[in-house]
Protein backbone atom coordinates (compact mmCIF):
# COMPACT_ATOMS: atom_id res chain seq x y z
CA UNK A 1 7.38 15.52 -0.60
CA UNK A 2 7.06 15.39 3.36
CA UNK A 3 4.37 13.12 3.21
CA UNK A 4 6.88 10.57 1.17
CA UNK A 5 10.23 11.91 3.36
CA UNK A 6 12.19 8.29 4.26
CA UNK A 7 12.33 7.29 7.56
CA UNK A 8 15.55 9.11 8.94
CA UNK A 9 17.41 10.06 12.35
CA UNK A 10 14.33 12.69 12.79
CA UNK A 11 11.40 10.22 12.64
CA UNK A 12 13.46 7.57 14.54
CA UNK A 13 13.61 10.21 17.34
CA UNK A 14 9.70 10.76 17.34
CA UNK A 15 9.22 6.91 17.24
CA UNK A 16 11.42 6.71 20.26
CA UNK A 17 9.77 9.40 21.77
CA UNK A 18 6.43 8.84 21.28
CA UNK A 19 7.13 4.84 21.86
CA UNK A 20 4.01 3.12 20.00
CA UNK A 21 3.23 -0.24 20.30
CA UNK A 22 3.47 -0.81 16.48
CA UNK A 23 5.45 0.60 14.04
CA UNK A 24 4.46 -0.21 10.19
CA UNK A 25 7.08 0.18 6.83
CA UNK A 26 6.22 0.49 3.70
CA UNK A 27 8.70 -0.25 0.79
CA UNK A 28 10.61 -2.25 2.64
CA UNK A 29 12.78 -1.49 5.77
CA UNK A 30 15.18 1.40 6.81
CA UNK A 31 18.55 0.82 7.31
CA UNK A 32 19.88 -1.69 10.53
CA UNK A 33 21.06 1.06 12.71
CA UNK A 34 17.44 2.92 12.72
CA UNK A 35 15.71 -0.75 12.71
CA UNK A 36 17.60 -1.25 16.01
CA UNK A 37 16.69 1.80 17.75
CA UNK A 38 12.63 1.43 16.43
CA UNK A 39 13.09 -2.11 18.13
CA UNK A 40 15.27 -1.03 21.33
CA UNK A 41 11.96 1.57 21.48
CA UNK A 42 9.81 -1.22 22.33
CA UNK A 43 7.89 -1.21 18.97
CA UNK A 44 6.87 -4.28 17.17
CA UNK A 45 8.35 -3.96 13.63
CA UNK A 46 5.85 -5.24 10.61
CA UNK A 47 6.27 -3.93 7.38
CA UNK A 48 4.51 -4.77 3.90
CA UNK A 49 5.56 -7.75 1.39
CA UNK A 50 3.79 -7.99 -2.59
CA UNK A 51 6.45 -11.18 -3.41
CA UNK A 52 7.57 -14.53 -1.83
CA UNK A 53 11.05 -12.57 -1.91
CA UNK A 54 10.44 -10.06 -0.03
CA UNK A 55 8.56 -11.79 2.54
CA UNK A 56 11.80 -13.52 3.32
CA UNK A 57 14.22 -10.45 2.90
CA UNK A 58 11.59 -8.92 5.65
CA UNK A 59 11.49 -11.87 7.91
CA UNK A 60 15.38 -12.33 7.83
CA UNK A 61 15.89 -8.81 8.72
CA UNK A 62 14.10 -9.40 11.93
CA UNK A 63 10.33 -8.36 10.86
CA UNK A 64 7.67 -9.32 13.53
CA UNK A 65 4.86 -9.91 11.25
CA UNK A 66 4.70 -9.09 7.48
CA UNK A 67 1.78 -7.51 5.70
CA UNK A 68 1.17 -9.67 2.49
CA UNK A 69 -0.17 -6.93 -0.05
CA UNK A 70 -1.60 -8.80 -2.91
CA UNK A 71 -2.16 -7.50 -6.77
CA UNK A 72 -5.78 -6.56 -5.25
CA UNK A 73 -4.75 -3.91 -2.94
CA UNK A 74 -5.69 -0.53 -3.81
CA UNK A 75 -3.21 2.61 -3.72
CA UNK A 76 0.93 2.00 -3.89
CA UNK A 77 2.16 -1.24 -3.84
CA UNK A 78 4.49 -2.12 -1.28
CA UNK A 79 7.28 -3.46 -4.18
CA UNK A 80 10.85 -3.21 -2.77
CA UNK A 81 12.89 -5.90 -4.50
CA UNK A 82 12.18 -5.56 -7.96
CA UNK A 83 12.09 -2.73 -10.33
CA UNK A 84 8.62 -1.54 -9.10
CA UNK A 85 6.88 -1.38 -13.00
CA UNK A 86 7.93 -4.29 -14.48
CA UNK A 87 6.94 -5.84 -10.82
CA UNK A 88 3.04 -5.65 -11.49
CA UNK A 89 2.58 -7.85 -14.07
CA UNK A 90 4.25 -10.93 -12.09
CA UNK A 91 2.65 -9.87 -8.76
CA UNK A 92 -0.05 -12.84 -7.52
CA UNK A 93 -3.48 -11.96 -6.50
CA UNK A 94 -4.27 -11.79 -2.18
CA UNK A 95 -5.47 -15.29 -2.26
CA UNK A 96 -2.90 -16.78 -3.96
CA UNK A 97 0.31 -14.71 -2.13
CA UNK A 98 -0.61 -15.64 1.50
CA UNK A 99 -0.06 -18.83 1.56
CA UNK A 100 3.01 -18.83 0.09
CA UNK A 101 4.21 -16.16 2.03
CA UNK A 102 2.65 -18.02 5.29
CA UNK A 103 4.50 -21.42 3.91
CA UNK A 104 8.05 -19.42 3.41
CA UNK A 105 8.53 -17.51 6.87
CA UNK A 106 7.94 -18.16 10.71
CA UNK A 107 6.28 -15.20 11.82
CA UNK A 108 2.65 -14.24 11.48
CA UNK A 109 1.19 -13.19 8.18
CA UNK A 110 -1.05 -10.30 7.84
CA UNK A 111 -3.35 -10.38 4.45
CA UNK A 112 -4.13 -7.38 2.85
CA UNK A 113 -6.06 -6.33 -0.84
CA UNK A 114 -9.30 -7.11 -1.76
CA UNK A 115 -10.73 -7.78 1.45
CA UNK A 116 -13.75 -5.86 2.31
CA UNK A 117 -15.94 -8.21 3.97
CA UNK A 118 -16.38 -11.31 6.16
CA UNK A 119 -16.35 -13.91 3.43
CA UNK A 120 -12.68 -12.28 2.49
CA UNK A 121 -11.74 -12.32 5.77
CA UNK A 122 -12.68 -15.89 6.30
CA UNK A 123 -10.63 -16.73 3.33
CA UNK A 124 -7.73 -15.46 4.55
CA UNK A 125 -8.03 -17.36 7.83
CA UNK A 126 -8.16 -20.17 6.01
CA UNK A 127 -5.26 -19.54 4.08
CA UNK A 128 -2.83 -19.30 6.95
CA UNK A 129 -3.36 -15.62 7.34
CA UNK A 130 -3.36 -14.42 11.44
CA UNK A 131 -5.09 -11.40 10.43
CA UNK A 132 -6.42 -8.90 7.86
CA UNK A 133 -5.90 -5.22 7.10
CA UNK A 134 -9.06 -3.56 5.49
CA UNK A 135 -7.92 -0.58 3.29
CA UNK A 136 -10.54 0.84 0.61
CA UNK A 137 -13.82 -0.63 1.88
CA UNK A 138 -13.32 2.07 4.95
CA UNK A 139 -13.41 4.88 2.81
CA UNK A 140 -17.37 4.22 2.41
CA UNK A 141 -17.69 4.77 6.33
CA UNK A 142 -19.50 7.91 7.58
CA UNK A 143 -16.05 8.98 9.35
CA UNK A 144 -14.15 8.82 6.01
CA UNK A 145 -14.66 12.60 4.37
CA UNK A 146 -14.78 11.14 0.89
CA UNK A 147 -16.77 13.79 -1.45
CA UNK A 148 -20.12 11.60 -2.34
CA UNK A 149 -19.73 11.55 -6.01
CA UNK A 150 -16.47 9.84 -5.50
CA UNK A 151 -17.67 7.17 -3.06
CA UNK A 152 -20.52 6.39 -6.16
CA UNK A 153 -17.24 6.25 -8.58
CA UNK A 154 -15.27 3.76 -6.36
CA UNK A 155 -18.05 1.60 -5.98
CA UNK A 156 -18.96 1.43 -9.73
CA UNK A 157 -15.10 1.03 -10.05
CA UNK A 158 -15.53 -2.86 -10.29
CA UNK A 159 -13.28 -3.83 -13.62
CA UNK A 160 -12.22 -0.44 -14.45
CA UNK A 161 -8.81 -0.36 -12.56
CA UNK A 162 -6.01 1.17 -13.57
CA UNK A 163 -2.67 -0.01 -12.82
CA UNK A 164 -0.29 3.17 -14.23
CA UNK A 165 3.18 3.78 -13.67
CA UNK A 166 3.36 7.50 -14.63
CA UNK A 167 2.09 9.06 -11.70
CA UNK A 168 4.94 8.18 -9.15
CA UNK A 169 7.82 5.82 -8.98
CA UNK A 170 5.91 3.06 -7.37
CA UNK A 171 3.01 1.52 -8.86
CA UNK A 172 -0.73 2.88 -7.94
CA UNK A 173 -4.32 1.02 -8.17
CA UNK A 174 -6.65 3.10 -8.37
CA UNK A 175 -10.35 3.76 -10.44
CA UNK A 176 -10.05 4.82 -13.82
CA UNK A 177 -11.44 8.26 -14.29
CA UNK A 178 -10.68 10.61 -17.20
CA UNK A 179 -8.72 13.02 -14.80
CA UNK A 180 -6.21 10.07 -14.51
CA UNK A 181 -6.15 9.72 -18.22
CA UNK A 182 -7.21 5.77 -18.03
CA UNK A 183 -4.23 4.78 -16.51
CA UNK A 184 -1.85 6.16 -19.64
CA UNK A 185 1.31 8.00 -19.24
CA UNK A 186 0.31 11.95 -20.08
CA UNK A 187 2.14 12.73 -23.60
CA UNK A 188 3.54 9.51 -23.28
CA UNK A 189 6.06 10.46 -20.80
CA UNK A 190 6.67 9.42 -17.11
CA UNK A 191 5.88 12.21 -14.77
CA UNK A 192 8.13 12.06 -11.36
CA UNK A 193 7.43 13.62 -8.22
CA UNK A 194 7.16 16.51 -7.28
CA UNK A 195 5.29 17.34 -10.54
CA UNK A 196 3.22 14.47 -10.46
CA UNK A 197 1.77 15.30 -6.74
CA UNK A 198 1.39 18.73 -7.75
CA UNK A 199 -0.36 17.95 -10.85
CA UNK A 200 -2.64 15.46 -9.10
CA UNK A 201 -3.34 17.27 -5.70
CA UNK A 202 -4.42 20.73 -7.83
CA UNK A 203 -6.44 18.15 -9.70
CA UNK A 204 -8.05 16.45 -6.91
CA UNK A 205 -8.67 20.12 -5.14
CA UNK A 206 -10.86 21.42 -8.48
CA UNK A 207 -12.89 17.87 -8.37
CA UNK A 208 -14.14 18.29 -4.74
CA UNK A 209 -14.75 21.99 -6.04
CA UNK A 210 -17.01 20.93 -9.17
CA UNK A 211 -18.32 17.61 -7.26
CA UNK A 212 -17.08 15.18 -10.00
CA UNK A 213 -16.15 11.61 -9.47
CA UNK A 214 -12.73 12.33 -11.63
């Protein structure tokens, strides 16, 4: 679970260390007394919003800019407020969160889900957004060491999502393969972490082994 550990005393110290221009939170933010010492670092704090509500609780608690992660984003959602799997059926679309979220706080808005090309991006300008965070279109670049058979799945991924809540606590987009089970709870239970990362990651290692798109 290291690569999920929350941000604590021991990260703080890197940030401060390290001092980065930028310092992003997913999941909301940590508690004030690290928040001050990211800020005190010289950072600029943005962190990632998927409702109206929490684009407010973010910008009250002193957020620079807030990521506006809409029901199009691939991978976890960003869901702090509500109870996170009950929270993706009311979550709006990209298009339709940023300009609320640009219409309810005072700092810039960062759009995010969906976007993979200029005519997105465009969109979002239009919208109110002061700029856009490509996820999932960069795993096609030649840098990104995505197996090839899974680059073919993602891109023949269009209307086969799945939107599960069995994998971890947090929601996940992500193409539907028959490794994932179609986006269905294994023997209709929820599997938690760590299981769930071990299941998956021994999964993921035997697909890049047999080349499959699962």
């Amino acid at each position: 679970m290291a690569n999920r550990a929350p941000f604590d005393d021991a990260l703080c110290c890197v940030v401060e260390e390290v001092r980065p221009e930028l310092v992003s939170f997913h999941f909301g933010l940590p508690e004030a007394a690290l928040l001050a010492r990211v800020r005190a670092a010289g950072a600029t704090i943005v962190s990632s919003a998927s409702t109206v509500a929490e684009a407010r609780g973010l910008a009250e608690r002193g957020c620079d800019a807030i990521i506006a992660q809409g029901a199009n984003a691939g991978g976890h959602r960003a869901t702090f407020l509500a109870e996170p799997i009950a929270a993706v059926a009311h979550q709006p679309g990209t298009l339709s969160l940023v300009p609320q979220v640009v219409d309810a706080v005072d700092v810039p808005v960062i759009a995010t889900g969906g976007i993979a090309d200029a005519r997105g991006i465009a969109a979002a300008f239009a919208l109110g957004a002061a700029a856009v965070q490509i996820g999932t279109a960069f795993l096609f670049c030649p840098e990104a060491k995505v197996p090839a058979p899974q680059r073919a799945a993602l891109r023949a991924a269009h209307g086969g999502i799945g939107e599960p809540g069995s994998l971890e606590p947090s929601p996940i987009r992500f193409p539907r393969s028959a490794g994932l089970m179609d986006g269905h709870r294994p023997w209709g239970l929820p599997l938690l972490p760590p299981l769930s990362l071990s299941m998956h990651g021994g999964h993921r290692g035997g697909a890049h082994a047999r080349c499959s798109g699962n």
